[in-house]
Protein backbone atom coordinates (compact mmCIF):
# COMPACT_ATOMS: atom_id res chain seq x y z
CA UNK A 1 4.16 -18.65 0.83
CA UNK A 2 4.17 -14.60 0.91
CA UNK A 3 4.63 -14.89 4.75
CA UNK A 4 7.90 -16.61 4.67
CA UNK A 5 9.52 -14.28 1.73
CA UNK A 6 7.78 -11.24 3.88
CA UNK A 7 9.32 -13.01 7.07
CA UNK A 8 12.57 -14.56 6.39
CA UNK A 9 13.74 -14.40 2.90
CA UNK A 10 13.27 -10.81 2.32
CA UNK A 11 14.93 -9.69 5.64
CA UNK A 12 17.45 -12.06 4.62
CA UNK A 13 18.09 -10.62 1.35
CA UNK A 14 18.20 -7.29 2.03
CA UNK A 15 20.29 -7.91 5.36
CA UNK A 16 23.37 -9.83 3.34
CA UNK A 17 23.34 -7.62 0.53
CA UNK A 18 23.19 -4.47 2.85
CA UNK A 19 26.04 -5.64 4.81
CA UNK A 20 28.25 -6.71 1.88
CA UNK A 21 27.71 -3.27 0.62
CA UNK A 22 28.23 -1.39 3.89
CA UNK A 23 31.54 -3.72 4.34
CA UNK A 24 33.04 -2.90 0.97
CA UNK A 25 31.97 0.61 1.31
CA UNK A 26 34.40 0.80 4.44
CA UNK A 27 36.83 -1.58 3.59
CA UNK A 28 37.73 1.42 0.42
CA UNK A 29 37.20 4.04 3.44
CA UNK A 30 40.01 2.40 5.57
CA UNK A 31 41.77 0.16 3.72
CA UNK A 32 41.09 -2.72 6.49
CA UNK A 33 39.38 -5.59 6.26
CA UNK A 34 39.06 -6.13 10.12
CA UNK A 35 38.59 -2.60 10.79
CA UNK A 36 35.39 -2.81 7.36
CA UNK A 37 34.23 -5.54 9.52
CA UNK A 38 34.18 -4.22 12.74
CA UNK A 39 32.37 -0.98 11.97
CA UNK A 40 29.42 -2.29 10.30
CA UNK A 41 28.87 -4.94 12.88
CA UNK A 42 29.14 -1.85 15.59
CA UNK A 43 26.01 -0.19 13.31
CA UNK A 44 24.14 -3.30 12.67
CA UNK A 45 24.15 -4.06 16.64
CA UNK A 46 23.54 -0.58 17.74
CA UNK A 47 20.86 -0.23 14.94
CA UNK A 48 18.99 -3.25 15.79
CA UNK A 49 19.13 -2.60 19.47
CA UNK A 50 18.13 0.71 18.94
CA UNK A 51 15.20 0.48 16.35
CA UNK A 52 14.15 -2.84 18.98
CA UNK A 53 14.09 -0.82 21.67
CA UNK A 54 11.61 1.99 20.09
CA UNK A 55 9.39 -0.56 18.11
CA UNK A 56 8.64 -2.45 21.50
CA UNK A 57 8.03 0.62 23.12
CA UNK A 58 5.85 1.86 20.00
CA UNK A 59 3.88 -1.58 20.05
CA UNK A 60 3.31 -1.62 23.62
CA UNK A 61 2.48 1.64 23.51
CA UNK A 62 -0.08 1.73 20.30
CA UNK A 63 -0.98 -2.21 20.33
CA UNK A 64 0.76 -3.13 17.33
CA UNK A 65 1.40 -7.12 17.02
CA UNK A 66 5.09 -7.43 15.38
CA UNK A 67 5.02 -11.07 15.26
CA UNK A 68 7.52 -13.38 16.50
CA UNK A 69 10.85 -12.20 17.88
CA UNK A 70 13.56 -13.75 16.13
CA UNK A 71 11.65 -12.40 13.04
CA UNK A 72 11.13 -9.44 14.28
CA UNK A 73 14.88 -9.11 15.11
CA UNK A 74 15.44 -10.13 11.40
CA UNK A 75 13.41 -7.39 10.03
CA UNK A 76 15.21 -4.96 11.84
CA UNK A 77 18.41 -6.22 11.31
CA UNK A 78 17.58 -5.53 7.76
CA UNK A 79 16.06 -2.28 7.80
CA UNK A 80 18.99 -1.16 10.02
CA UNK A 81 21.43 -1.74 6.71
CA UNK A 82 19.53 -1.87 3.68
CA UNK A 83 18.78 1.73 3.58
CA UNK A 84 22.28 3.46 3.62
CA UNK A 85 23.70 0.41 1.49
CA UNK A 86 21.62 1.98 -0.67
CA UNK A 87 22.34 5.81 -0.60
CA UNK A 88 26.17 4.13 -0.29
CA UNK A 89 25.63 2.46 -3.62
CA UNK A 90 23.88 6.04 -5.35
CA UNK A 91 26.83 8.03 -3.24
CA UNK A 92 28.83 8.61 -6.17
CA UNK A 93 26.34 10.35 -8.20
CA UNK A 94 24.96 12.15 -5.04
CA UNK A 95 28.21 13.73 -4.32
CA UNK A 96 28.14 15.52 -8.17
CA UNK A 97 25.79 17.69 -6.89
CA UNK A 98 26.85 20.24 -5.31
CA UNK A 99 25.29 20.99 -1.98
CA UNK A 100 21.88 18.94 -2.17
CA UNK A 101 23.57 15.68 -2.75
CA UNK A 102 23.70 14.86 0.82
CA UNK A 103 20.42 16.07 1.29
CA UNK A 104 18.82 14.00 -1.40
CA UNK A 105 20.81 10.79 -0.05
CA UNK A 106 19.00 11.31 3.29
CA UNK A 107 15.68 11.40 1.74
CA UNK A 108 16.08 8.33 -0.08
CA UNK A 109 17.50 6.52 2.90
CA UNK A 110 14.31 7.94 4.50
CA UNK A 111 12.10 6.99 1.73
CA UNK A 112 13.18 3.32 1.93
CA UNK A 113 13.40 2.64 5.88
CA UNK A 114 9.59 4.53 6.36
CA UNK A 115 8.67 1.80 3.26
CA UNK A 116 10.42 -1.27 4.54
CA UNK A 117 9.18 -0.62 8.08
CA UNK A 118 5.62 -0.44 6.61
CA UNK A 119 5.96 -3.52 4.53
CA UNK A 120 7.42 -5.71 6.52
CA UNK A 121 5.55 -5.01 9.67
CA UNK A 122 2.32 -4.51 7.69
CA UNK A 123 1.50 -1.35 9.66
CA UNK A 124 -0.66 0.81 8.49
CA UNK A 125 0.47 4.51 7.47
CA UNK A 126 -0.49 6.19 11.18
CA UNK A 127 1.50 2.93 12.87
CA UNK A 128 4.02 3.76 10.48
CA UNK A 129 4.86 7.62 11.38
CA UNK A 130 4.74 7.05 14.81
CA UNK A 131 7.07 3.56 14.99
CA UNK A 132 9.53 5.47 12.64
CA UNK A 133 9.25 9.26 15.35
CA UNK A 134 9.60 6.52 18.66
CA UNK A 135 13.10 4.78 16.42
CA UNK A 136 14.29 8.51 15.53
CA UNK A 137 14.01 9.56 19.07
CA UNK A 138 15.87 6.44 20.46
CA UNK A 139 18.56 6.99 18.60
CA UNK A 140 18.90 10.09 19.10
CA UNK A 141 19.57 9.75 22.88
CA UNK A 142 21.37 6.96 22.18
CA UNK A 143 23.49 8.55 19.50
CA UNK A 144 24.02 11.98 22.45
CA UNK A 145 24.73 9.18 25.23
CA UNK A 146 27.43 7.64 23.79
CA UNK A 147 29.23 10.48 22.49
């Protein structure tokens, strides 16, 4: 059944092997399992919440139907982590070049959260651009409010 990979075992997927990345990524940053574990499940909450917060404003706000809301939750969750596990995985190789690796690792991590957004939400391209402007904007004031 596409709607159960597209609903549950997708999300899943790309939610555990996000967060195994992001939490072996730390753990070599700090050294500290406990500490590994803590920060990603800081991001993955703040994420969610934050991407939540802006996709129920943008589907109140444009009449998008996002489905049920443990799924929906789900989905997030996933596109919260999957993207920067990735540019974490290709951060390596983005680091060899000089200047515009950080740059490129941004557009990839764009790349992939304007696609998963748009694939697992099945929202058209228009739905798309302004779910993914309403998310940047909440987290930006939630990223100046907490600092």
């Amino acid at each position: 059944d596409t709607d159960t990979i597209k609903n549950l075992y997708m999300p899943l997927g790309l939610l555990a092997a996000g967060m195994l990345i992001e939490i072996i990524a730390a753990m070599l940053r700090t050294g500290n399992l406990g500490a590994a574990l803590g920060s990603v499940a800081i991001d993955l909450v703040l994420g969610t919440a934050a991407m939540l917060g802006g996709m129920l404003f943008a589907a109140k706000f444009r009449g998008i139907e996002l489905g049920p809301s443990r799924s929906v939750v789900l989905k997030l969750a996933a596109i919260s982590v999957a993207p920067s596990a990735v540019v974490e995985l290709v951060g390596p190789f983005l680091r060899l070049i000089p200047i515009l690796g950080w740059l490129l690792g941004f557009v990839v991590e764009f790349i992939l959260f304007f696609a998963l957004l748009g694939a697992l939400f099945d929202l058209d391209e228009s739905d798309t651009w302004f779910c993914v402007w309403v998310i940047f904007l909440v987290s930006l004031v939630i990223s100046f409010s907490i600092r």
